[in-house]
PDB file of N, CA and C in Angstrom:
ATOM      1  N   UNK A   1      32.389   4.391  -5.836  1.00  0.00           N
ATOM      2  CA  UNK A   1      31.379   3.718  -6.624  1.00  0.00           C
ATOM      3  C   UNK A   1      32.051   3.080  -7.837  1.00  0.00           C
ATOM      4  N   UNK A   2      31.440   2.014  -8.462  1.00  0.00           N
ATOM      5  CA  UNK A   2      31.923   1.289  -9.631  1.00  0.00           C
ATOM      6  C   UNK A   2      31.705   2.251 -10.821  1.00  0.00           C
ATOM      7  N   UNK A   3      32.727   2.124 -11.541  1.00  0.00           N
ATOM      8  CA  UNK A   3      32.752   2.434 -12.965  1.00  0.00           C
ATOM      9  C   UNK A   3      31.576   2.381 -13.720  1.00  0.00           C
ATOM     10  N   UNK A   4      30.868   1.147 -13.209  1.00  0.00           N
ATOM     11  CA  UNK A   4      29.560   0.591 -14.313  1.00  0.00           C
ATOM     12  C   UNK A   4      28.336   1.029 -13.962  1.00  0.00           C
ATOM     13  N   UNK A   5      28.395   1.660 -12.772  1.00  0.00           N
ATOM     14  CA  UNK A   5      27.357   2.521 -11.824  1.00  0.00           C
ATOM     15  C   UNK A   5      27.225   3.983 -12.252  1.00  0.00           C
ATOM     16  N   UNK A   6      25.744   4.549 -13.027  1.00  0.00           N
ATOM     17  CA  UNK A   6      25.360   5.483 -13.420  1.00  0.00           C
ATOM     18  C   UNK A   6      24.578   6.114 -12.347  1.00  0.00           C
ATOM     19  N   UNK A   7      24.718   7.501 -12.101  1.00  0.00           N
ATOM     20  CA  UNK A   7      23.646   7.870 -11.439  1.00  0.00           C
ATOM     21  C   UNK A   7      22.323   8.707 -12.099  1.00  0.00           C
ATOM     22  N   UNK A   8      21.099   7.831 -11.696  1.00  0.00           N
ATOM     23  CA  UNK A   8      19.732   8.513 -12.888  1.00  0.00           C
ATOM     24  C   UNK A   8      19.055   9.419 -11.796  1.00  0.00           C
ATOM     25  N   UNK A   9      19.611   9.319 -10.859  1.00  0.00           N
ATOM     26  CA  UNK A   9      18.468  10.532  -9.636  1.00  0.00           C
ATOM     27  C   UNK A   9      18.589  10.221  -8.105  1.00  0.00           C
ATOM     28  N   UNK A  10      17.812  11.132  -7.921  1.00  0.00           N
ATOM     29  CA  UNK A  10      17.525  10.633  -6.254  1.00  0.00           C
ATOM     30  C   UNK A  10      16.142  10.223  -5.779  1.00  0.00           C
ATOM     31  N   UNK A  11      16.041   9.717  -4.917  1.00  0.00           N
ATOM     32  CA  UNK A  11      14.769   9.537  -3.670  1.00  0.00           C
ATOM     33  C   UNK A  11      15.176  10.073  -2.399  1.00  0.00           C
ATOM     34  N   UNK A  12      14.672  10.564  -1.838  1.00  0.00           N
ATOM     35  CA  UNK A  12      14.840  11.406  -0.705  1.00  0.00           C
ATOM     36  C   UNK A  12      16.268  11.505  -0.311  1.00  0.00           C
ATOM     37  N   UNK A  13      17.057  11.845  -1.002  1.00  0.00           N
ATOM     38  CA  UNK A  13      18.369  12.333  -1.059  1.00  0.00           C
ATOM     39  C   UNK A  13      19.100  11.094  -1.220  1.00  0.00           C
ATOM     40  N   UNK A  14      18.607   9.883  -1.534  1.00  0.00           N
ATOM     41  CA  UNK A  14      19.226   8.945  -1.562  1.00  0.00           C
ATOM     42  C   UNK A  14      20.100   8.659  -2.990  1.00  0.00           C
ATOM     43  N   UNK A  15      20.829   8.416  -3.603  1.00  0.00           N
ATOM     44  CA  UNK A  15      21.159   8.567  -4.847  1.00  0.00           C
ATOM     45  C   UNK A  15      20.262   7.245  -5.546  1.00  0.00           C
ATOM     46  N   UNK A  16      20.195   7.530  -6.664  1.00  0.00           N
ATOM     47  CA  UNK A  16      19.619   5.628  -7.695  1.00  0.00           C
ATOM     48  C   UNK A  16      20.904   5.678  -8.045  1.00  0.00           C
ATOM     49  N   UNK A  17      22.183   4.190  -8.235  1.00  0.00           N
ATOM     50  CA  UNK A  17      22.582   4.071  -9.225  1.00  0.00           C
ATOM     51  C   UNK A  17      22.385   3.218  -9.771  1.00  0.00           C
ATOM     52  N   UNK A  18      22.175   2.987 -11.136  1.00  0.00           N
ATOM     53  CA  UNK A  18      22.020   1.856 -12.570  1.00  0.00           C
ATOM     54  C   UNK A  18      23.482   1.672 -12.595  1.00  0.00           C
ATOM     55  N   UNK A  19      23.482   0.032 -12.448  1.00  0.00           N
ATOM     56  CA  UNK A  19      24.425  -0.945 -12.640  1.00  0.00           C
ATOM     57  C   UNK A  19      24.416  -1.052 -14.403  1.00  0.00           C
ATOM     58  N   UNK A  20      25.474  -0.669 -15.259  1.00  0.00           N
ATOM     59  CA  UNK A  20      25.104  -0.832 -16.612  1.00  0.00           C
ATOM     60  C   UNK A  20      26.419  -2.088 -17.063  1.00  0.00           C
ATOM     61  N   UNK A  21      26.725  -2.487 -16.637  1.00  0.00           N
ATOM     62  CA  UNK A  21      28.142  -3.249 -16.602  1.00  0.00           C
ATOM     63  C   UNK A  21      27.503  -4.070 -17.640  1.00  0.00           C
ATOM     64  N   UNK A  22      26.423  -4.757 -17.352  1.00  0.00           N
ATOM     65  CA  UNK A  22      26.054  -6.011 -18.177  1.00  0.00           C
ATOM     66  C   UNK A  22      24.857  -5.099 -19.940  1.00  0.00           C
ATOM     67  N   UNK A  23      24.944  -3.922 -19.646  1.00  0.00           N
ATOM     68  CA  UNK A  23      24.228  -3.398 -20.925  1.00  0.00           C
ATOM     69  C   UNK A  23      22.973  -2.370 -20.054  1.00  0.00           C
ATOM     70  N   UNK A  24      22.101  -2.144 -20.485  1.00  0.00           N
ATOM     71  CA  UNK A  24      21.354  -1.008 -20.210  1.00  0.00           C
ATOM     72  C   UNK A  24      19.733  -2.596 -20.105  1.00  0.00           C
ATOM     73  N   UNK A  25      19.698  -3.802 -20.597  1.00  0.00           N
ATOM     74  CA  UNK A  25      18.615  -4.455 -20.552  1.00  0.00           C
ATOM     75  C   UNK A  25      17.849  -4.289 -22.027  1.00  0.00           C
ATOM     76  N   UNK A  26      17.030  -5.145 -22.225  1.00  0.00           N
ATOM     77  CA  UNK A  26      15.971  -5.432 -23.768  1.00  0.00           C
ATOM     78  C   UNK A  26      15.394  -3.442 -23.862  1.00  0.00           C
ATOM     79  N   UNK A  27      15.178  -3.490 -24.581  1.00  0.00           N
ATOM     80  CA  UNK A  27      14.091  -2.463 -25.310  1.00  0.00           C
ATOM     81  C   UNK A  27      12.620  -2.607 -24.849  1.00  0.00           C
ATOM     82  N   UNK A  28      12.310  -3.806 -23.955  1.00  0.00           N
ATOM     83  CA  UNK A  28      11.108  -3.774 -23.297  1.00  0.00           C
ATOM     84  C   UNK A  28      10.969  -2.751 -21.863  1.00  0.00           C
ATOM     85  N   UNK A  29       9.935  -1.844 -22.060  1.00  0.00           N
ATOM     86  CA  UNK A  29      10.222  -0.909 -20.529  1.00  0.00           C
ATOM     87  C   UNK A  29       9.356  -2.127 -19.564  1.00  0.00           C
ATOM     88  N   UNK A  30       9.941  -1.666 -18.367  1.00  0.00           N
ATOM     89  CA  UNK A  30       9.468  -1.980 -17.301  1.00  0.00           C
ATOM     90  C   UNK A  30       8.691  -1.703 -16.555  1.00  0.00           C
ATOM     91  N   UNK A  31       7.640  -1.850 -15.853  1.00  0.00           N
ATOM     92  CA  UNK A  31       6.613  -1.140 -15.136  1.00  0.00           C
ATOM     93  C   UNK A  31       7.302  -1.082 -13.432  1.00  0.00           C
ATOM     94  N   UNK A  32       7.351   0.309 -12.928  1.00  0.00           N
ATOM     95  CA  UNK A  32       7.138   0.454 -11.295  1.00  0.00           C
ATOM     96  C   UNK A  32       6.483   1.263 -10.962  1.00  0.00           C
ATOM     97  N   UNK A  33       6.223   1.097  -9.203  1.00  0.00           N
ATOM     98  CA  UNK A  33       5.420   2.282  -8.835  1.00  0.00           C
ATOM     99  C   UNK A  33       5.765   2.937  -7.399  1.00  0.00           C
ATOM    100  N   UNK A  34       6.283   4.238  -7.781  1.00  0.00           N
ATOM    101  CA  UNK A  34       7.152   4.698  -7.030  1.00  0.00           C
ATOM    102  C   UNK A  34       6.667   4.611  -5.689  1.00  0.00           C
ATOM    103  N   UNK A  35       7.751   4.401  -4.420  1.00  0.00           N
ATOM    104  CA  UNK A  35       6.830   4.695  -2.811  1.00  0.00           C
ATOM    105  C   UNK A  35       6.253   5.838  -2.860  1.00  0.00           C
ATOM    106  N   UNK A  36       6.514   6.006  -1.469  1.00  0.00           N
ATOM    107  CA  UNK A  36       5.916   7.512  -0.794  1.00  0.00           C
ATOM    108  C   UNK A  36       7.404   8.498  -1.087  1.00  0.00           C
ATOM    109  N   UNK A  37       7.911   8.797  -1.561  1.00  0.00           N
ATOM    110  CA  UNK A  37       9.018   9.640  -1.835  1.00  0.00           C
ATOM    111  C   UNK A  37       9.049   9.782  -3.583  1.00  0.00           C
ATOM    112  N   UNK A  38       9.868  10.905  -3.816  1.00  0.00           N
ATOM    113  CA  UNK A  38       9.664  11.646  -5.317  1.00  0.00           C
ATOM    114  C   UNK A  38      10.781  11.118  -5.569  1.00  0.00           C
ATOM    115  N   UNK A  39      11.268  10.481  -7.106  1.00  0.00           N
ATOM    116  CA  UNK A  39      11.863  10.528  -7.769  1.00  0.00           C
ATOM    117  C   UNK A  39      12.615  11.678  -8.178  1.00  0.00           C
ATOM    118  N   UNK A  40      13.693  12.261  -8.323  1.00  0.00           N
ATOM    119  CA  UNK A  40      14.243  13.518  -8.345  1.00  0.00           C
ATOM    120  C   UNK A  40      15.400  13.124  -9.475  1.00  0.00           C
ATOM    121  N   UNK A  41      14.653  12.987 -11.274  1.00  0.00           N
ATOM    122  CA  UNK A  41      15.315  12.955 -11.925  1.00  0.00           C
ATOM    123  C   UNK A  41      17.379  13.688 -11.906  1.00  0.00           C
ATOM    124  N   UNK A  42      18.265  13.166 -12.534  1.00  0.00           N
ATOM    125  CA  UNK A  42      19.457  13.511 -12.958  1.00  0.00           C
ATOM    126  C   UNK A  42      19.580  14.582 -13.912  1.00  0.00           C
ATOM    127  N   UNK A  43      20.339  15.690 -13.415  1.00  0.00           N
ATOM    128  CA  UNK A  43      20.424  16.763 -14.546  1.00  0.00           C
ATOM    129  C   UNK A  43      22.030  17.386 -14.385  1.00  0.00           C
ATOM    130  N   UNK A  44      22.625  16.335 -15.314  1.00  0.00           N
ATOM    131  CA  UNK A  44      22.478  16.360 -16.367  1.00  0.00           C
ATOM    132  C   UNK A  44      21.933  14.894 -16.985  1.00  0.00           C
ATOM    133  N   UNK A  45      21.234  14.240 -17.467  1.00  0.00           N
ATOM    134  CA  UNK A  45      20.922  13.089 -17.617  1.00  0.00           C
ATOM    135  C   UNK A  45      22.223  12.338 -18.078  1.00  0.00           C
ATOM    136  N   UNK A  46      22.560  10.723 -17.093  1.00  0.00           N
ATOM    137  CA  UNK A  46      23.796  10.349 -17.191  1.00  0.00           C
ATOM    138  C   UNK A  46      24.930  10.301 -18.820  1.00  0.00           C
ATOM    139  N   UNK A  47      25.668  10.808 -19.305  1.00  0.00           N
ATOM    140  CA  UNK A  47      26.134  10.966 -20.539  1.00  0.00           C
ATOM    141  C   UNK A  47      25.922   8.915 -21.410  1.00  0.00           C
ATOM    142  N   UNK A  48      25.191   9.452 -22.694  1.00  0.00           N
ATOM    143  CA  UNK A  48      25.135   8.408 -23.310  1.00  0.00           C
ATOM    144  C   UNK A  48      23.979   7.327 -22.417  1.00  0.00           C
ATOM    145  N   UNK A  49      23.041   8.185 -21.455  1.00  0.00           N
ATOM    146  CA  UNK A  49      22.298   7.008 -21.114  1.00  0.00           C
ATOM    147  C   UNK A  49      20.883   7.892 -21.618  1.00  0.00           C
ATOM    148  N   UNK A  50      19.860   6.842 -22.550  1.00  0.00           N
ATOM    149  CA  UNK A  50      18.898   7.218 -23.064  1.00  0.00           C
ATOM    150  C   UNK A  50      17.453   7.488 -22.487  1.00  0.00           C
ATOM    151  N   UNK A  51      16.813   8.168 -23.136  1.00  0.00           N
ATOM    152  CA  UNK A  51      15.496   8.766 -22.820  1.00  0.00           C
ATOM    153  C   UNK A  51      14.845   7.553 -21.804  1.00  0.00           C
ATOM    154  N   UNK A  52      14.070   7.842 -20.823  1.00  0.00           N
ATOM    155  CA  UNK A  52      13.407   6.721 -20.149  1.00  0.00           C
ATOM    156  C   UNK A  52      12.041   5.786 -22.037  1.00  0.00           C
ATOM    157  N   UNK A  53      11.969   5.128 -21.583  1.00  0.00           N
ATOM    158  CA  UNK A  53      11.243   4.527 -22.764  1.00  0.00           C
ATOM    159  C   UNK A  53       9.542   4.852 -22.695  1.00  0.00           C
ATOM    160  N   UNK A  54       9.065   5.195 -21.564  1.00  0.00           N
ATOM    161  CA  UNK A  54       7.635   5.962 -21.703  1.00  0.00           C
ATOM    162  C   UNK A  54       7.067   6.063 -20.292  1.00  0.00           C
ATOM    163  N   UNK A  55       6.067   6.880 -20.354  1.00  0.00           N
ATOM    164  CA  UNK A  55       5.431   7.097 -18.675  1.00  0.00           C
ATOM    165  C   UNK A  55       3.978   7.069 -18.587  1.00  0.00           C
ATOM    166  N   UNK A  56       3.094   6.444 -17.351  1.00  0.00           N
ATOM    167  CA  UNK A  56       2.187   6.527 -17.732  1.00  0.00           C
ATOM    168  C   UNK A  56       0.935   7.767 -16.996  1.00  0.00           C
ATOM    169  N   UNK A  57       0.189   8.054 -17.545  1.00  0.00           N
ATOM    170  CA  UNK A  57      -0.511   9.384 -17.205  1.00  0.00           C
ATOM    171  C   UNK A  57       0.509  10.544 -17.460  1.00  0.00           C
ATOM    172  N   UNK A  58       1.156   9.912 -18.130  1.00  0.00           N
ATOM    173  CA  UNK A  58       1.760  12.300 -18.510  1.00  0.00           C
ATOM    174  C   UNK A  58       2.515  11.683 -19.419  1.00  0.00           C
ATOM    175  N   UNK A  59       2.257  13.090 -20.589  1.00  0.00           N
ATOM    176  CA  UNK A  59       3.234  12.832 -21.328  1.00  0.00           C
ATOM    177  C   UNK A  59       5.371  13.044 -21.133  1.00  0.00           C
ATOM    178  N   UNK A  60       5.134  12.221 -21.974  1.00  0.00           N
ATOM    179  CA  UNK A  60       7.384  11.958 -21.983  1.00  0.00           C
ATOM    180  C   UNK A  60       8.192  13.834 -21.864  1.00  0.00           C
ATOM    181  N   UNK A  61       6.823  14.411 -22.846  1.00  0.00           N
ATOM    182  CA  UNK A  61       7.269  15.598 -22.547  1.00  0.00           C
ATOM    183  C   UNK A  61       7.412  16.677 -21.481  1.00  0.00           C
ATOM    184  N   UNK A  62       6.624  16.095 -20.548  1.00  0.00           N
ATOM    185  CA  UNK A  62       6.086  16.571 -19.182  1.00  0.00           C
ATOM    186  C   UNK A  62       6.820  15.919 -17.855  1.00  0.00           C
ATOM    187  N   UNK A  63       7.421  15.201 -17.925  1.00  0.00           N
ATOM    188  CA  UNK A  63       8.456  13.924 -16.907  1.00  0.00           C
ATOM    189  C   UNK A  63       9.435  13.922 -17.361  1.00  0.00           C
ATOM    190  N   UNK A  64       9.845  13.266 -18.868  1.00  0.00           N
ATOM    191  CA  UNK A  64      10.967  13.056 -19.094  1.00  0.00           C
ATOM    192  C   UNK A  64      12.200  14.130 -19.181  1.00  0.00           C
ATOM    193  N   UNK A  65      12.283  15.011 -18.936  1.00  0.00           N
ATOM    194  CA  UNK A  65      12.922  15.848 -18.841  1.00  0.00           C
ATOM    195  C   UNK A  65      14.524  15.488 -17.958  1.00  0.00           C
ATOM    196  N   UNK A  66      15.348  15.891 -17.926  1.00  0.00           N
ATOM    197  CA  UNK A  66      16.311  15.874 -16.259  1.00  0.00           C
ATOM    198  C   UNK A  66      16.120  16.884 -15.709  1.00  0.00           C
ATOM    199  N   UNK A  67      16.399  16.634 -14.706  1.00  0.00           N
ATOM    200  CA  UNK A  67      16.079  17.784 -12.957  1.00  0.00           C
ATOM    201  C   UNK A  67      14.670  17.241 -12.880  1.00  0.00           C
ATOM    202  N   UNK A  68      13.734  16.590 -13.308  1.00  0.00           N
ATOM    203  CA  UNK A  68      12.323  16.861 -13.466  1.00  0.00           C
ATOM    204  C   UNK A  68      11.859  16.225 -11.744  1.00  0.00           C
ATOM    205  N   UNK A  69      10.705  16.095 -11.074  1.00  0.00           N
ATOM    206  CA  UNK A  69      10.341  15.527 -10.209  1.00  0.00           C
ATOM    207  C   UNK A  69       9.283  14.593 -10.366  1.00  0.00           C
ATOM    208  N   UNK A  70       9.413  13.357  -9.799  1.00  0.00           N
ATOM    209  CA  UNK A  70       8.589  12.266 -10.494  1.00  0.00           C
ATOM    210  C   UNK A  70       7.583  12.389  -8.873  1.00  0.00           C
ATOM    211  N   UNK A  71       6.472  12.173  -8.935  1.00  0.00           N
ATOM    212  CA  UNK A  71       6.100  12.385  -7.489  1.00  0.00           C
ATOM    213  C   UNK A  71       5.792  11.150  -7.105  1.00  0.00           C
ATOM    214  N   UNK A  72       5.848  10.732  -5.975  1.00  0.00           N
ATOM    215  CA  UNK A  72       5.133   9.786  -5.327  1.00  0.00           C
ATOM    216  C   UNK A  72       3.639   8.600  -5.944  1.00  0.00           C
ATOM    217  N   UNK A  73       4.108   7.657  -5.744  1.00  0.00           N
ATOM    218  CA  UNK A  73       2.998   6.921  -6.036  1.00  0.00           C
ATOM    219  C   UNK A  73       2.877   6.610  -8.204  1.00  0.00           C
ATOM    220  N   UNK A  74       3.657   7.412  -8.073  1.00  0.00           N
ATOM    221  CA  UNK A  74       3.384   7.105  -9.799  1.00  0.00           C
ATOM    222  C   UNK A  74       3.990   6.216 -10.516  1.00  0.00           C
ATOM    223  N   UNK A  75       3.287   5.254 -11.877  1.00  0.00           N
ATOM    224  CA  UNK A  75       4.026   4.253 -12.355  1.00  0.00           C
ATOM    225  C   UNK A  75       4.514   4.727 -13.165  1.00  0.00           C
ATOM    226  N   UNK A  76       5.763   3.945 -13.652  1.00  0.00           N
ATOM    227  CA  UNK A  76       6.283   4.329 -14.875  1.00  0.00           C
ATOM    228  C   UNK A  76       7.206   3.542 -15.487  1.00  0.00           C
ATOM    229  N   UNK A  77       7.345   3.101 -16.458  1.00  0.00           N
ATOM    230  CA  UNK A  77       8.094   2.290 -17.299  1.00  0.00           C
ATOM    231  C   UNK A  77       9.203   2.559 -17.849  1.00  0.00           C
ATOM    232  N   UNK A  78      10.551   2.053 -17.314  1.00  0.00           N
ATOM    233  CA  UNK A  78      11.743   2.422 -17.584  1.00  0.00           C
ATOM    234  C   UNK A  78      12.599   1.286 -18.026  1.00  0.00           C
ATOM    235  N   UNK A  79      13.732   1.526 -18.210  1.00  0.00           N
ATOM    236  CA  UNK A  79      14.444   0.160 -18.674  1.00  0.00           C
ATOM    237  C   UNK A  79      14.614  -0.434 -17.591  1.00  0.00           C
ATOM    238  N   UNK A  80      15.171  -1.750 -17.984  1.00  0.00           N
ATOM    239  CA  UNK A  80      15.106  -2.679 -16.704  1.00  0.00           C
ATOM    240  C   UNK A  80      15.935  -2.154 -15.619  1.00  0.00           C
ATOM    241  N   UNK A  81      17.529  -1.815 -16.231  1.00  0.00           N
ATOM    242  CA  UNK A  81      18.703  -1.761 -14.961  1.00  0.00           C
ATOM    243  C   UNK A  81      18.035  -0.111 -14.495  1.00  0.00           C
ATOM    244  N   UNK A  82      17.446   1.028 -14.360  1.00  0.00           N
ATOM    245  CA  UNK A  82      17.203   1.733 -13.915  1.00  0.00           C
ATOM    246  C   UNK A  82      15.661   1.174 -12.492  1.00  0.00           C
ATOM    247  N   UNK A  83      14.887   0.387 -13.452  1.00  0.00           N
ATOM    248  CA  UNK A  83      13.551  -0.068 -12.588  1.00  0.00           C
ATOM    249  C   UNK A  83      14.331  -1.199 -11.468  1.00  0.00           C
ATOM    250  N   UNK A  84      15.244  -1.882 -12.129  1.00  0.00           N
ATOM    251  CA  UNK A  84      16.056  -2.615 -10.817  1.00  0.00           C
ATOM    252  C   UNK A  84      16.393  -1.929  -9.862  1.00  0.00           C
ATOM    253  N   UNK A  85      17.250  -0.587 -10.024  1.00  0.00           N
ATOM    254  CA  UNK A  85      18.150   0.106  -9.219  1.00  0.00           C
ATOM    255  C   UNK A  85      16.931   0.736  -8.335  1.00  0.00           C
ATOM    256  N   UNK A  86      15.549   0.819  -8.507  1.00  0.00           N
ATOM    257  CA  UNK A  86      14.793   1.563  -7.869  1.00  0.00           C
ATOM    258  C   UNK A  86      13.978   0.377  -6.932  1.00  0.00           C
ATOM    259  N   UNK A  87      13.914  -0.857  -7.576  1.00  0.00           N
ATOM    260  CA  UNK A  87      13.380  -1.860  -6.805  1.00  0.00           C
ATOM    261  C   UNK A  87      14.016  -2.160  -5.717  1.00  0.00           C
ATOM    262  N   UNK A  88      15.754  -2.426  -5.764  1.00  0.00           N
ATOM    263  CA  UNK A  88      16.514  -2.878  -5.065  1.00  0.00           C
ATOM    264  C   UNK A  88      16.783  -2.118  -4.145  1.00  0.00           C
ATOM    265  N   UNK A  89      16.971  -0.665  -4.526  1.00  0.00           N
ATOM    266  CA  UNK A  89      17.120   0.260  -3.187  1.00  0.00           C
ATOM    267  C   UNK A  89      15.498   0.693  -2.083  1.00  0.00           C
ATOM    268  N   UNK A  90      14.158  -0.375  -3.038  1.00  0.00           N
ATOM    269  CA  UNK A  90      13.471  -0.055  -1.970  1.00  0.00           C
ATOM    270  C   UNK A  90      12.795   1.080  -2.141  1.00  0.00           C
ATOM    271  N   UNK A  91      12.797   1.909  -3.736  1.00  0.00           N
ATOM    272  CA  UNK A  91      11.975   3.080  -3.449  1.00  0.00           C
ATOM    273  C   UNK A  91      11.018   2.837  -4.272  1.00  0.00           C
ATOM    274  N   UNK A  92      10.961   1.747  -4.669  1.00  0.00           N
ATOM    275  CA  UNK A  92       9.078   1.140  -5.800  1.00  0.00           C
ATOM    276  C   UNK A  92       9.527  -0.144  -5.662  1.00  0.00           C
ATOM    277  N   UNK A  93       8.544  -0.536  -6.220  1.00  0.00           N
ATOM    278  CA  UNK A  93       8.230  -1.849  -6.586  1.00  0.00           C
ATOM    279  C   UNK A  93       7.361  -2.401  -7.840  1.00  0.00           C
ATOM    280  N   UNK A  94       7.736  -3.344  -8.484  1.00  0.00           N
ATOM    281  CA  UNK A  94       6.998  -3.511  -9.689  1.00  0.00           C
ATOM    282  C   UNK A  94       5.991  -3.554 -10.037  1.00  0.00           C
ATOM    283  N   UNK A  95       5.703  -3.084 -10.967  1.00  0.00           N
ATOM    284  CA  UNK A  95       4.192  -3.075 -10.981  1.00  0.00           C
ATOM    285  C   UNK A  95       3.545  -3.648 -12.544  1.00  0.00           C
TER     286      UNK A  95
END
């Protein structure tokens, strides 16, 4: 894997990696909404990569965690290169 490739979790054992080569993206979160498979936050959360930026229906304190499990079907607003890495591999789509 590339150097610039973080890993933020899995989907059904699949890894996410965030391409950060070009920066982490604006301070604007992004909206997706996960498929039929759980998000399976990173623990230890990738070194030097920051808090997701907010979630919706639960609090940051209740999700944002690492190891945490994001379930199915839920939106949530993350930075861009993480909501890319989840678009592109096909496990949400924007929302």
């Amino acid at each position: 894997m590339n150097a610039s490739y973080v890993l933020t979790g899995t989907v059904g054992g699949s890894p996410v990696n965030v391409d950060v080569a070009n920066g982490i993206g604006s301070d604007v979160p992004v909206a997706v909404t996960l498929g039929a498979t759980s998000y399976i936050l990173a623990n230890p959360r990738p070194p030097g990569f920051p808090s997701r930026p907010s979630w919706t229906g639960a609090d940051a304190a209740d999700l944002g965690d690492a190891g945490r499990t994001v379930p199915p079907g839920t939106r949530i607003f993350l930075l861009s290169c993480e909501a890319a890495a989840l678009v592109t591999g096909g496990f949400a789509t924007y929302s």
